[in-house]
C-alpha atoms as a PDB file:
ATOM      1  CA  UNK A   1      11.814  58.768  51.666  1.00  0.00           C
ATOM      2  CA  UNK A   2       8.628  59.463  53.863  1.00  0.00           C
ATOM      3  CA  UNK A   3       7.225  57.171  56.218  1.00  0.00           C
ATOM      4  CA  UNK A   4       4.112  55.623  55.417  1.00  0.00           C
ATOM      5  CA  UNK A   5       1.561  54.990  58.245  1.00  0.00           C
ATOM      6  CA  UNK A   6      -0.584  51.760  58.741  1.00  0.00           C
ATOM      7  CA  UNK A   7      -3.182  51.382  60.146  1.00  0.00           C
ATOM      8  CA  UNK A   8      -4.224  48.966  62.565  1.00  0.00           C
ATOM      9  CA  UNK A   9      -7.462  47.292  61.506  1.00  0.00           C
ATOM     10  CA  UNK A  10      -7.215  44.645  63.963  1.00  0.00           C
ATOM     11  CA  UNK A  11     -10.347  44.053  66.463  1.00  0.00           C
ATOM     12  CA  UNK A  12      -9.548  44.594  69.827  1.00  0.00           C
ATOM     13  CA  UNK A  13      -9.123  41.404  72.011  1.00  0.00           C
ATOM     14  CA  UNK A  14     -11.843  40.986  74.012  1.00  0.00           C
ATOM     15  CA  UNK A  15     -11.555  40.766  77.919  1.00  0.00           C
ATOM     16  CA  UNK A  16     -12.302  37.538  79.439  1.00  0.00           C
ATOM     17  CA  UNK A  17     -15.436  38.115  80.776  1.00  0.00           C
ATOM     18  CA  UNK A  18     -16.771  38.589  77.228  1.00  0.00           C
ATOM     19  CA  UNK A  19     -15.742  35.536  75.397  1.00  0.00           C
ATOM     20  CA  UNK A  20     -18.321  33.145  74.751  1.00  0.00           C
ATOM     21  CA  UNK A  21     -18.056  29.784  73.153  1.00  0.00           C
ATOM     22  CA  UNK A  22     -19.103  28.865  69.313  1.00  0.00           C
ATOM     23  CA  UNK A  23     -22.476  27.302  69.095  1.00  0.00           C
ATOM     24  CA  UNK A  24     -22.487  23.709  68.476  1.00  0.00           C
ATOM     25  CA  UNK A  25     -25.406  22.099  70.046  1.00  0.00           C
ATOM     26  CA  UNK A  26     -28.307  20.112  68.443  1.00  0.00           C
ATOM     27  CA  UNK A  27     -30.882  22.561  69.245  1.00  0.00           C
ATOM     28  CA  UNK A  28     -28.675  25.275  67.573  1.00  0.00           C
ATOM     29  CA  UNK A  29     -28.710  23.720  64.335  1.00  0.00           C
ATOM     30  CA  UNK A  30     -32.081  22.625  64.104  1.00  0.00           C
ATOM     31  CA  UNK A  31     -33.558  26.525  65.176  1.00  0.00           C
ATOM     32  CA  UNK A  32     -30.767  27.640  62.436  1.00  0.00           C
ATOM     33  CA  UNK A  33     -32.858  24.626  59.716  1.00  0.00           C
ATOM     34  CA  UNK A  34     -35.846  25.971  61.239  1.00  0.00           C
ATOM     35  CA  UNK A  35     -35.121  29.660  60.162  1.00  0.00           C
ATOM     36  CA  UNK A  36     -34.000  28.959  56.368  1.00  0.00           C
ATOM     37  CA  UNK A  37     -36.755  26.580  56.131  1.00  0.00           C
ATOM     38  CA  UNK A  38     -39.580  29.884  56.498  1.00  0.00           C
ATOM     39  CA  UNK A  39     -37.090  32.156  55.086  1.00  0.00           C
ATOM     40  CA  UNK A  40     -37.094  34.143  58.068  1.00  0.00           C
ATOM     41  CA  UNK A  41     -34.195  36.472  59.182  1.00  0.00           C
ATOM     42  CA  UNK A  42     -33.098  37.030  62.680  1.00  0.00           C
ATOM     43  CA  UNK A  43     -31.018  39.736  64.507  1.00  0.00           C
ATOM     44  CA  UNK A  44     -29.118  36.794  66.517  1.00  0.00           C
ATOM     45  CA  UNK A  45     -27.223  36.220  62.851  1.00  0.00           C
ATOM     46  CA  UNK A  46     -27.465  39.443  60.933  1.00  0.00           C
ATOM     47  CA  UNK A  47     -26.472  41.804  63.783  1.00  0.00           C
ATOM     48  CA  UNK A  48     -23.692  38.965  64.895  1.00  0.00           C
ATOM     49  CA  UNK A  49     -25.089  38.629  68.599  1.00  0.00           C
ATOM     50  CA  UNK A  50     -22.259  37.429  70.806  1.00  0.00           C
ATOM     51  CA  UNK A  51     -25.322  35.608  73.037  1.00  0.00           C
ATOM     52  CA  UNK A  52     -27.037  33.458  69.751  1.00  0.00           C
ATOM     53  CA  UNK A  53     -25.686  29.811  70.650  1.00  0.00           C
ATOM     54  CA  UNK A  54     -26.909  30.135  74.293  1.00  0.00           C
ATOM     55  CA  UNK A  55     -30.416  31.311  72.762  1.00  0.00           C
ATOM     56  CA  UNK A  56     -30.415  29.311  69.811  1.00  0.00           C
ATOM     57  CA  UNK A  57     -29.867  26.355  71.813  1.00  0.00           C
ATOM     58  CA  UNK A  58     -32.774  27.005  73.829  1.00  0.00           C
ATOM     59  CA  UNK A  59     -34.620  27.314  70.799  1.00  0.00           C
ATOM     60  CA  UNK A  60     -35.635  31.216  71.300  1.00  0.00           C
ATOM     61  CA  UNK A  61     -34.784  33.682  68.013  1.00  0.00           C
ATOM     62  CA  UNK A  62     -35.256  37.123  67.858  1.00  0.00           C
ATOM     63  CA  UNK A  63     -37.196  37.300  64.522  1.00  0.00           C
ATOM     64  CA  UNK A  64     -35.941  40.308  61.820  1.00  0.00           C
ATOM     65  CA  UNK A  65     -38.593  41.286  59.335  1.00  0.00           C
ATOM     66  CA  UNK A  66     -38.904  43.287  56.109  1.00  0.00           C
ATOM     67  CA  UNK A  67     -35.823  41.362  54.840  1.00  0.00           C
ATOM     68  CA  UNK A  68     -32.129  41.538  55.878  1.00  0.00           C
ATOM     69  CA  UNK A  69     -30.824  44.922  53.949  1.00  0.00           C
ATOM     70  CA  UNK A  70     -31.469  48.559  56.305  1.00  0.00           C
ATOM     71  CA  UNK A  71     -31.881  51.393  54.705  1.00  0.00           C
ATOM     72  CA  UNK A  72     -29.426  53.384  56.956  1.00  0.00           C
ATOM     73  CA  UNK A  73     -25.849  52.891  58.261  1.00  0.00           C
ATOM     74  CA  UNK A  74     -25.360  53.197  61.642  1.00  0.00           C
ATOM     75  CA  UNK A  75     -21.715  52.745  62.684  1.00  0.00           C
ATOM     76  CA  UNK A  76     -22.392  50.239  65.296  1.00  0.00           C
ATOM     77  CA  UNK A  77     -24.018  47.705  63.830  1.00  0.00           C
ATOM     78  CA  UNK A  78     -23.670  45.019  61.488  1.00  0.00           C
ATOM     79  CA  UNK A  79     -26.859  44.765  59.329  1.00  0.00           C
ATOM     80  CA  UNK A  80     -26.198  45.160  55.790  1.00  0.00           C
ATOM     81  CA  UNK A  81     -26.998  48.481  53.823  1.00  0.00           C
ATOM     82  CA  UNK A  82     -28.416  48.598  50.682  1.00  0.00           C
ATOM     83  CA  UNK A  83     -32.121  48.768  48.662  1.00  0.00           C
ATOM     84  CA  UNK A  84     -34.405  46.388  50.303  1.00  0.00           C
ATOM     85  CA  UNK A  85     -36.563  44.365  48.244  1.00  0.00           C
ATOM     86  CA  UNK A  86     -40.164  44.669  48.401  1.00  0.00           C
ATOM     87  CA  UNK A  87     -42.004  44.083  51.278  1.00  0.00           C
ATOM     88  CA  UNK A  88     -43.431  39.970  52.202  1.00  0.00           C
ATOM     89  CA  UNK A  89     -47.216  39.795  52.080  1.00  0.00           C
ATOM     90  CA  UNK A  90     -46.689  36.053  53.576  1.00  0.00           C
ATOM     91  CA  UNK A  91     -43.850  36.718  56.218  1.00  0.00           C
ATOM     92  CA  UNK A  92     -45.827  37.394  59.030  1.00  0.00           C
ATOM     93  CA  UNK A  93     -47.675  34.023  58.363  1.00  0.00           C
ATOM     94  CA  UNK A  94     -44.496  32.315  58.301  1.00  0.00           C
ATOM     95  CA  UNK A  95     -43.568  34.015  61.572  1.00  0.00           C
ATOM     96  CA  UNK A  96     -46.155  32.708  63.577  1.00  0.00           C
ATOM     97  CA  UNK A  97     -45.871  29.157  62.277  1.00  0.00           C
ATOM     98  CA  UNK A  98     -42.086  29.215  63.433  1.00  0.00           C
ATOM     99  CA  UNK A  99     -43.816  30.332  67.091  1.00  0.00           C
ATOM    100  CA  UNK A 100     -46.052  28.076  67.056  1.00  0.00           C
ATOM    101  CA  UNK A 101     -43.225  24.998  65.927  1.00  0.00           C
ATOM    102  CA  UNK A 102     -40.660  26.889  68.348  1.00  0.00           C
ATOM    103  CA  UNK A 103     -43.448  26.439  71.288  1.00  0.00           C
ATOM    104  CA  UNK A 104     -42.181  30.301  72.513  1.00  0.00           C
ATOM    105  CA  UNK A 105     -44.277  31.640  75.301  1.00  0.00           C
ATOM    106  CA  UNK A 106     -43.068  34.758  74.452  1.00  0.00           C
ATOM    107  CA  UNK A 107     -41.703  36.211  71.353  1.00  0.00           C
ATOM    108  CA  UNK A 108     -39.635  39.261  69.942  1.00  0.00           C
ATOM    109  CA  UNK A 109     -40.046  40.899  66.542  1.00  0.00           C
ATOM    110  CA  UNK A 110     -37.641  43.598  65.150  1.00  0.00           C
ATOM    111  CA  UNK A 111     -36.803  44.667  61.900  1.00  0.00           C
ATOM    112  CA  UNK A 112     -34.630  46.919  59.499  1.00  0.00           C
ATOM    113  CA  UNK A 113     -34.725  50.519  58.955  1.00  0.00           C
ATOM    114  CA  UNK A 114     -37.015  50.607  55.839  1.00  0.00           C
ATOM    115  CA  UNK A 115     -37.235  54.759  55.375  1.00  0.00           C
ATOM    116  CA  UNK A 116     -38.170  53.847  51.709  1.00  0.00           C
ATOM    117  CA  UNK A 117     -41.851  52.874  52.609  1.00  0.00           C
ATOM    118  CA  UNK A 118     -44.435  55.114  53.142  1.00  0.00           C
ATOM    119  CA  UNK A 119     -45.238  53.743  56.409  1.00  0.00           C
ATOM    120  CA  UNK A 120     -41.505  52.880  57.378  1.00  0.00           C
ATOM    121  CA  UNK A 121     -42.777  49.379  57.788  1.00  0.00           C
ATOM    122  CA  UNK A 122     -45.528  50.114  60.582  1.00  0.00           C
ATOM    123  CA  UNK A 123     -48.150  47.609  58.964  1.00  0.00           C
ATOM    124  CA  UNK A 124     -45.821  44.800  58.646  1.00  0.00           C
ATOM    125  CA  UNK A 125     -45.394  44.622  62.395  1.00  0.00           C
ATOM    126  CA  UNK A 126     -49.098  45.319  62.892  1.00  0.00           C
ATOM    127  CA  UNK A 127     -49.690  42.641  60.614  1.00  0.00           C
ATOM    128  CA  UNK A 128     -47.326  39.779  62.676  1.00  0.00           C
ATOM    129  CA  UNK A 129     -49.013  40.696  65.737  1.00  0.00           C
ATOM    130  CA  UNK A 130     -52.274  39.740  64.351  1.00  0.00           C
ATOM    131  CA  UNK A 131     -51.284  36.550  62.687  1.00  0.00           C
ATOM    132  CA  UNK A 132     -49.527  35.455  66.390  1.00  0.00           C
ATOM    133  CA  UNK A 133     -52.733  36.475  67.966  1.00  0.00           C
ATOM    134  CA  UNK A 134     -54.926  34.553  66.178  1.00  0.00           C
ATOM    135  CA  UNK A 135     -52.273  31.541  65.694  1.00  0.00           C
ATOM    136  CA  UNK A 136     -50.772  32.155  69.103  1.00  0.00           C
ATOM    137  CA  UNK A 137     -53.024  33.573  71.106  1.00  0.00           C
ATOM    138  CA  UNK A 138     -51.182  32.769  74.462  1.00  0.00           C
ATOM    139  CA  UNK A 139     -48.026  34.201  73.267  1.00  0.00           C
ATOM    140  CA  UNK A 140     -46.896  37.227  74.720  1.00  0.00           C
ATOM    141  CA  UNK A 141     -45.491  39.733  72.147  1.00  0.00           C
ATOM    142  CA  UNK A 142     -42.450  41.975  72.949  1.00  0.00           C
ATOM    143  CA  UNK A 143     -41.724  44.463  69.615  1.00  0.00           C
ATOM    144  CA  UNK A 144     -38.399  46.430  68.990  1.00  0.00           C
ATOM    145  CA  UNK A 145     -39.080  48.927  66.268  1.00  0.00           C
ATOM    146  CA  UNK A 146     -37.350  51.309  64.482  1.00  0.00           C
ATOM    147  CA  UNK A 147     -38.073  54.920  64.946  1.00  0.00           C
ATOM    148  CA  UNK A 148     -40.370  56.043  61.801  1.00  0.00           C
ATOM    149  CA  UNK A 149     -38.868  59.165  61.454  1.00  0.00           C
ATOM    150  CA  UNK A 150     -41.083  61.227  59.517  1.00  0.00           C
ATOM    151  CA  UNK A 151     -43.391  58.890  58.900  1.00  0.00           C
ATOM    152  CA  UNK A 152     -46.940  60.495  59.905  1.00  0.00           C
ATOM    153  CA  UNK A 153     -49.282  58.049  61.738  1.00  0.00           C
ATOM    154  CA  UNK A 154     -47.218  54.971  61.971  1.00  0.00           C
ATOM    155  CA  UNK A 155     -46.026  54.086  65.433  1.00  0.00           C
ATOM    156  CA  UNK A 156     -49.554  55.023  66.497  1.00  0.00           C
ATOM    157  CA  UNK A 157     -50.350  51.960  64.060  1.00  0.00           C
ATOM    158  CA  UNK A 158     -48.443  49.717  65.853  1.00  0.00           C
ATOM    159  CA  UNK A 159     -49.229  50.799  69.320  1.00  0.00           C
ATOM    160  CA  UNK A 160     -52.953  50.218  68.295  1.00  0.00           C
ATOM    161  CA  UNK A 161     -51.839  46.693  67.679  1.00  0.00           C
ATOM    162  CA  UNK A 162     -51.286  46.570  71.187  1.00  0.00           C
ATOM    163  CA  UNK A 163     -47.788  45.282  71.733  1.00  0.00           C
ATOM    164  CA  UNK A 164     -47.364  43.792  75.551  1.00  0.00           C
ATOM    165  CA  UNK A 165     -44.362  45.335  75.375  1.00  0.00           C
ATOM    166  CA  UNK A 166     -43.234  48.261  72.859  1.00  0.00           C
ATOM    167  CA  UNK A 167     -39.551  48.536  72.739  1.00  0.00           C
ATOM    168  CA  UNK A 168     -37.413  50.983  70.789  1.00  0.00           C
ATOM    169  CA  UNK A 169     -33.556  51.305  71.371  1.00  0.00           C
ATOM    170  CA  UNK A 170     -31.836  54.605  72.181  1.00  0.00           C
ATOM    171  CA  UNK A 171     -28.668  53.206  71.452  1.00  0.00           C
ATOM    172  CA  UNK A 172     -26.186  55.840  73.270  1.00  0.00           C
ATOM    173  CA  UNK A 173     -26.199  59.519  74.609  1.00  0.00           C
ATOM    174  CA  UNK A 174     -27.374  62.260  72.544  1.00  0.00           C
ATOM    175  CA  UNK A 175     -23.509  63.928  72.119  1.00  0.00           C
ATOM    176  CA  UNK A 176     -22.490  60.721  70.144  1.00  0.00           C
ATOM    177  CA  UNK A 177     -25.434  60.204  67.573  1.00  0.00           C
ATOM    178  CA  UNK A 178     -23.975  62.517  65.127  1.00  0.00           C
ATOM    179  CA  UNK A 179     -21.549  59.620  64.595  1.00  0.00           C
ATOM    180  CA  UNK A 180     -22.952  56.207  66.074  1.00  0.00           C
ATOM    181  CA  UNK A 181     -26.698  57.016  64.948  1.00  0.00           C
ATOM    182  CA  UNK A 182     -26.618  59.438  62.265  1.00  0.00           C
ATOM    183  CA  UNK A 183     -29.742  58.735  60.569  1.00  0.00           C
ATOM    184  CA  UNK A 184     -31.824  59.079  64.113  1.00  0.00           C
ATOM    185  CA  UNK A 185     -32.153  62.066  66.165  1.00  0.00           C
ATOM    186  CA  UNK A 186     -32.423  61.446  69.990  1.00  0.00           C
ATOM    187  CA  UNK A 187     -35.589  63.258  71.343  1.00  0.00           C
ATOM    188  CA  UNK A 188     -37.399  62.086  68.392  1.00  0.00           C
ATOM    189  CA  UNK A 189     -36.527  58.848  69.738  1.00  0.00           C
ATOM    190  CA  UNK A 190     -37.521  59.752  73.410  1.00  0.00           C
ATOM    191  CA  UNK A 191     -40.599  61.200  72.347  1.00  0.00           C
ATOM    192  CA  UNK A 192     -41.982  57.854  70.535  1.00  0.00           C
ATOM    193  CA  UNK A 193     -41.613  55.863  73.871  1.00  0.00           C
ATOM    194  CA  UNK A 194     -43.209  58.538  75.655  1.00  0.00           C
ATOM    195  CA  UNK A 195     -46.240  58.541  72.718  1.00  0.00           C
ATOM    196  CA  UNK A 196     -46.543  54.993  73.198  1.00  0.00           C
ATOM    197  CA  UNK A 197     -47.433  55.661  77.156  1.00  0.00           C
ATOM    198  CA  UNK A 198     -49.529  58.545  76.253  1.00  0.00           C
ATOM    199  CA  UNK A 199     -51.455  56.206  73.870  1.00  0.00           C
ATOM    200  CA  UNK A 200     -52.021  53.069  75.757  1.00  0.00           C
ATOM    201  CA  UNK A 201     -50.389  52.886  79.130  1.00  0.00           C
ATOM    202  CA  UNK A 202     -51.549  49.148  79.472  1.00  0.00           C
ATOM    203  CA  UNK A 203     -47.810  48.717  77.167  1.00  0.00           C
ATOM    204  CA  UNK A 204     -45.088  47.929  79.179  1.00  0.00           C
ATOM    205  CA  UNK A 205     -42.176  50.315  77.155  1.00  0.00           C
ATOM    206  CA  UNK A 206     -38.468  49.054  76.995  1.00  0.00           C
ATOM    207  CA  UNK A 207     -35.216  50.784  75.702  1.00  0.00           C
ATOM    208  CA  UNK A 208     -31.709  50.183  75.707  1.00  0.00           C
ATOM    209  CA  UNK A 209     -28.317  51.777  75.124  1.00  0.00           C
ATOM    210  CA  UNK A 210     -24.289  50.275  74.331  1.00  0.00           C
ATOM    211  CA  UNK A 211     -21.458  51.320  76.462  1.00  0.00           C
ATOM    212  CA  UNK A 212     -17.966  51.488  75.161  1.00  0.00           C
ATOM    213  CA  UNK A 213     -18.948  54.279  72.300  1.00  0.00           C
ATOM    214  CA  UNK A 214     -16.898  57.081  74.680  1.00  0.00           C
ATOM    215  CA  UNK A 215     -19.734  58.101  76.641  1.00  0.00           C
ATOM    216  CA  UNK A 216     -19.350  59.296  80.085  1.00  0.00           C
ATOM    217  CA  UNK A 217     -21.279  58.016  82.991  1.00  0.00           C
ATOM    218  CA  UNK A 218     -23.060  61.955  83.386  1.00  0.00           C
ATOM    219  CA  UNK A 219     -24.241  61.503  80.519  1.00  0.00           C
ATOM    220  CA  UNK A 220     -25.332  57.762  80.736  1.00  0.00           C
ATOM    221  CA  UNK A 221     -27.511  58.882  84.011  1.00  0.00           C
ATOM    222  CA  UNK A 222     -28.975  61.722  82.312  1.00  0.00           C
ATOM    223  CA  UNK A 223     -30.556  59.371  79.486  1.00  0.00           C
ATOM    224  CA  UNK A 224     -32.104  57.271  82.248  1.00  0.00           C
ATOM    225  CA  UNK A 225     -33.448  60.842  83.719  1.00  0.00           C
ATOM    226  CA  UNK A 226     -34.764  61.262  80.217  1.00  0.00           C
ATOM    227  CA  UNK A 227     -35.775  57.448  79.943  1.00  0.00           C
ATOM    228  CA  UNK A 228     -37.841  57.975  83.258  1.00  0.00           C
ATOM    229  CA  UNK A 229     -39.373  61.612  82.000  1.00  0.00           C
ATOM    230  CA  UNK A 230     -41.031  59.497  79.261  1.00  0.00           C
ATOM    231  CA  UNK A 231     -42.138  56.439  81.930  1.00  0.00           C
ATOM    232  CA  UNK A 232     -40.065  53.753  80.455  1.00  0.00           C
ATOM    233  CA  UNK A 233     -40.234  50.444  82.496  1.00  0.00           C
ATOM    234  CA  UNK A 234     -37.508  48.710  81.318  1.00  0.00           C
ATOM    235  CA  UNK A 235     -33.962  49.587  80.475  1.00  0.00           C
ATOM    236  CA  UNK A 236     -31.711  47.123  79.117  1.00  0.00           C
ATOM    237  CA  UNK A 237     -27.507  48.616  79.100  1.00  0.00           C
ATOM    238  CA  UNK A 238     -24.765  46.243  77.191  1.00  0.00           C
ATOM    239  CA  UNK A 239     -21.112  46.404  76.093  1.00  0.00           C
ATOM    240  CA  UNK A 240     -20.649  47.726  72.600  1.00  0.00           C
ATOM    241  CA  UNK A 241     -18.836  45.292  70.583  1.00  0.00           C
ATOM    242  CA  UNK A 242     -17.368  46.386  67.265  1.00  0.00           C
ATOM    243  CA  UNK A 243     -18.524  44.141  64.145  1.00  0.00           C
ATOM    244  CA  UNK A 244     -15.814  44.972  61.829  1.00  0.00           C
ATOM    245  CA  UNK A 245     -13.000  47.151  61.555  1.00  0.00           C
ATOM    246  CA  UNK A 246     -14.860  49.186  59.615  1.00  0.00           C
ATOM    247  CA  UNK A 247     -17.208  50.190  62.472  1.00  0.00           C
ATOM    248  CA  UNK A 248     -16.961  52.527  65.087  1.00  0.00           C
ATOM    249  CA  UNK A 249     -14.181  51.404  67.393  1.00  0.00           C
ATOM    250  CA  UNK A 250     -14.845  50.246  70.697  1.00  0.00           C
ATOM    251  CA  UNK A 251     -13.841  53.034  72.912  1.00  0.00           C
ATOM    252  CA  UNK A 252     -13.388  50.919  76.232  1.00  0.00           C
ATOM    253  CA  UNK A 253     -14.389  47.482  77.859  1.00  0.00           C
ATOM    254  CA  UNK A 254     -16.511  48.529  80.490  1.00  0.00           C
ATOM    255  CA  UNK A 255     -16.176  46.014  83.468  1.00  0.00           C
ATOM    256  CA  UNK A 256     -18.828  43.787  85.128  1.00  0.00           C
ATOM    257  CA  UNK A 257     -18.903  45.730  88.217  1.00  0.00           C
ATOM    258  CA  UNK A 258     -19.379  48.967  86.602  1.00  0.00           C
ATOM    259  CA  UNK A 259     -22.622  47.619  84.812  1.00  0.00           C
ATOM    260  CA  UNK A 260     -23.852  46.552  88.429  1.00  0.00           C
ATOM    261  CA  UNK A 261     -23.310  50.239  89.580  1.00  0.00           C
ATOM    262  CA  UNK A 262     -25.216  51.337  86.664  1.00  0.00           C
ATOM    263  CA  UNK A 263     -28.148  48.879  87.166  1.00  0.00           C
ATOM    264  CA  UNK A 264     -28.275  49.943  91.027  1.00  0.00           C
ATOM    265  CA  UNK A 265     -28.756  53.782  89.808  1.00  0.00           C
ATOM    266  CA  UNK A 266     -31.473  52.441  87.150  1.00  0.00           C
ATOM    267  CA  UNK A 267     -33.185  50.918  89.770  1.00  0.00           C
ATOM    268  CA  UNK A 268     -32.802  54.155  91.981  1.00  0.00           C
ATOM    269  CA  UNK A 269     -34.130  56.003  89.391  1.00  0.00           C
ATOM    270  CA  UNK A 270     -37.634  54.272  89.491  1.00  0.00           C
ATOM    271  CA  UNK A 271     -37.568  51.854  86.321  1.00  0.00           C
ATOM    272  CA  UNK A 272     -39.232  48.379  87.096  1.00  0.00           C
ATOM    273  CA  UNK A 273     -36.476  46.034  85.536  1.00  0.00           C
ATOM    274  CA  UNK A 274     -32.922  46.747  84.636  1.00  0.00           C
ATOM    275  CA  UNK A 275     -30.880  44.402  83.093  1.00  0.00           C
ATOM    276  CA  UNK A 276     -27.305  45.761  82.706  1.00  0.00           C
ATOM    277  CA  UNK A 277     -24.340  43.340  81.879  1.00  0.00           C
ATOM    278  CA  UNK A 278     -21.540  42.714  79.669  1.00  0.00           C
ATOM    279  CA  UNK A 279     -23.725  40.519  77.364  1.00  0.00           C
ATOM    280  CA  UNK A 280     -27.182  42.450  78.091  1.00  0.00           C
ATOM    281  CA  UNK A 281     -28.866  42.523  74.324  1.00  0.00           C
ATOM    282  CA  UNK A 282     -32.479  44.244  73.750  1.00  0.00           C
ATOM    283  CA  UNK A 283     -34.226  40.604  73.688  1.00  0.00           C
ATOM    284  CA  UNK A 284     -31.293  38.626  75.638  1.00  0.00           C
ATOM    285  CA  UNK A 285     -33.532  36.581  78.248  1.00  0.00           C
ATOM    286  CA  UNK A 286     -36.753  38.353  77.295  1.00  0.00           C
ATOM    287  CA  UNK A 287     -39.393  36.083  77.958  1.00  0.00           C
ATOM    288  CA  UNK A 288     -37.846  35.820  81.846  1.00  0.00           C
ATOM    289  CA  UNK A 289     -37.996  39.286  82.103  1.00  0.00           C
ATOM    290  CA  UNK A 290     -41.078  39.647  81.045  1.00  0.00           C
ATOM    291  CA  UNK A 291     -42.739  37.804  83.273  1.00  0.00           C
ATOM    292  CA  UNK A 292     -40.546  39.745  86.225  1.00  0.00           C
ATOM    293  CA  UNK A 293     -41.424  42.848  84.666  1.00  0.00           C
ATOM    294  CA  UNK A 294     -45.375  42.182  84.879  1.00  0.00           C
ATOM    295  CA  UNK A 295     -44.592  40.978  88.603  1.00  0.00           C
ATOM    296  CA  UNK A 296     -43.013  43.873  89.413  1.00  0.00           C
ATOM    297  CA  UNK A 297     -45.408  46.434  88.032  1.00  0.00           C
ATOM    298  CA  UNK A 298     -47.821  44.070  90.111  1.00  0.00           C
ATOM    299  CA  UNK A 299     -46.512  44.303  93.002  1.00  0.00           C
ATOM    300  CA  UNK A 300     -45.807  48.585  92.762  1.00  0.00           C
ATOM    301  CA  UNK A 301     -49.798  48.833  92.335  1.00  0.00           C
ATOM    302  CA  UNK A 302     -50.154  47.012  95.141  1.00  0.00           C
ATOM    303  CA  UNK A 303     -48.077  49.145  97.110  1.00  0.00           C
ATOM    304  CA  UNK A 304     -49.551  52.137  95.906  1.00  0.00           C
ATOM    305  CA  UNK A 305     -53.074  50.505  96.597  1.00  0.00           C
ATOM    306  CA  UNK A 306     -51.664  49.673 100.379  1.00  0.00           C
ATOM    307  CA  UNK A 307     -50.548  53.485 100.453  1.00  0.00           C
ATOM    308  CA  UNK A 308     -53.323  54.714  99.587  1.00  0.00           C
ATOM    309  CA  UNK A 309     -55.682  52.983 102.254  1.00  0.00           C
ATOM    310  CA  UNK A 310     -53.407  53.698 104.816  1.00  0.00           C
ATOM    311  CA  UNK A 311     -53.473  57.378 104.193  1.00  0.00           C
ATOM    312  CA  UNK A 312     -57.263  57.829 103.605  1.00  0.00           C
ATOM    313  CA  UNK A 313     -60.261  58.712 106.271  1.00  0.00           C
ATOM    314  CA  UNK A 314     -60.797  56.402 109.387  1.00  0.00           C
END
């Protein structure tokens, strides 16, 4: 009789320096009431984040709009597929009422794929930066968008919009997209960040990748060679952690000290902020780093302005 092979659809265990405890404070729980009450969707529950009770209980959300279902399937994450339902005239008022309850000093918006609308959902985010400027006009606004492939005009929408900080995820080297990110193509990618500098350099512009997907660290510096090329300021790296077994597997734990290495060459490189650790998400700690990101670009012109006297006429 022939031997039938299972397979193991176990997660793998995660190493110690990844385990985090369940949520369970007050604050939690009342930012989770908060969130059903204005039928808003976050990434901190639909994409699982392993970092949501330490944000949640500091009352800071990353908000998800044009609804919970993506239009594409990328293997790493853990947003449901499916037909979206019609865009929410009245979500981007609801939005800024939860900013202006949460009291957030700085706030970041993100949403689905939605390749089914003609604008892949540029005027939605346009639209929630307008409603927190007017209701929150001292709130800082930190986007992650999608990457409008094909879709004529949009980011050029939203950068008009005028973002403090314009943030779109590369997600991993350009040899794995094929199977991690195979609705996306990776210079198309680069080449939005590098429009959004072109367009308005007064926007700070943020991107981050997983490790753990099987890349190799050649291939990690050359996307922050390519990163730099398009005058990125920010580049966030974090460990890939697999959703379900029905996700790409998680190739390797990469270890803490290997994520400090990384940041040191980031830094080499010429980016303003790194933040590269274990638990390093797109909008983990954002508001912080924001403000050390607009000290540090401070403090470079000042340098430059310093350099610049000292080599002119006497």
């Amino acid at each position: 009789m022939a031997s039938v092979t299972v397979l193991d659809r176990r997660l793998p265990r995660k190493p110690p320096w990844l385990r985090v405890r369940a949520p369970t404070s007050r604050a939690f729980h009342e930012t989770r009431r908060l969130m059903r009450g204005k039928r808003l969707h976050t990434v901190c529950e639909e994409a699982a984040c392993p970092n949501i009770g330490e944000c949640w209980q500091q009352r800071h959300a990353t908000f998800m709009i044009l609804g919970d279902t993506c239009t594409r399937a990328c293997a790493f994450c853990n947003v449901k597929t499916g037909r979206p339902k019609p865009v929410d005239p009245l979500e981007p008022v609801r939005l800024a009422e939860a900013v202006v309850e949460m009291g957030l000093a700085h706030v970041v918006i993100t949403s689905v794929d939605r390749d089914d609308l003609e604008d892949g959902g540029a005027m939605q985010f346009v639209r929630c930066i307008e409603e927190l400027r007017r209701r929150a006009p001292e709130t800082t606004v930190e986007i992650l968008t999608p990457d409008f492939l094909r879709k004529e005009g949009a980011a050029e929408r939203v950068i008009d919009a005028r973002p403090d900080v314009f943030n779109h995820n590369l997600e991993t080297v350009p040899r794995l997209y094929r199977t991690v990110r195979p609705g996306a193509r990776y210079f198309h990618s680069l080449r939005l960040l590098q429009r959004v500098k072109e367009r308005d350099p007064g926007i700070f512009t943020k991107s981050g990748i997983m490790v753990g997907l099987g890349e190799e660290r050649r291939e990690i510096h050359q996307v922050m060679d390519d990163l730099r090329s398009a005058d990125v300021d920010f580049l966030t790296i974090g460990q890939y952690l697999q959703p379900t077994a029905r996700h790409h597997r998680v190739e390797r734990f990469v270890p803490p000290e290997e994520f400090e290495a990384h940041a040191r060459t980031a830094r080499a490189k010429g980016f303003l902020m790194v933040s590269a650790s274990p638990l390093t998400r797109s909008s983990y700690h954002a508001g912080e780093d924001f403000a050390r990101l607009r000290a540090a670009r401070e403090a470079r012109l000042a340098t430059a302005a310093g350099d610049g006297e000292g080599t002119g006429p006497r």
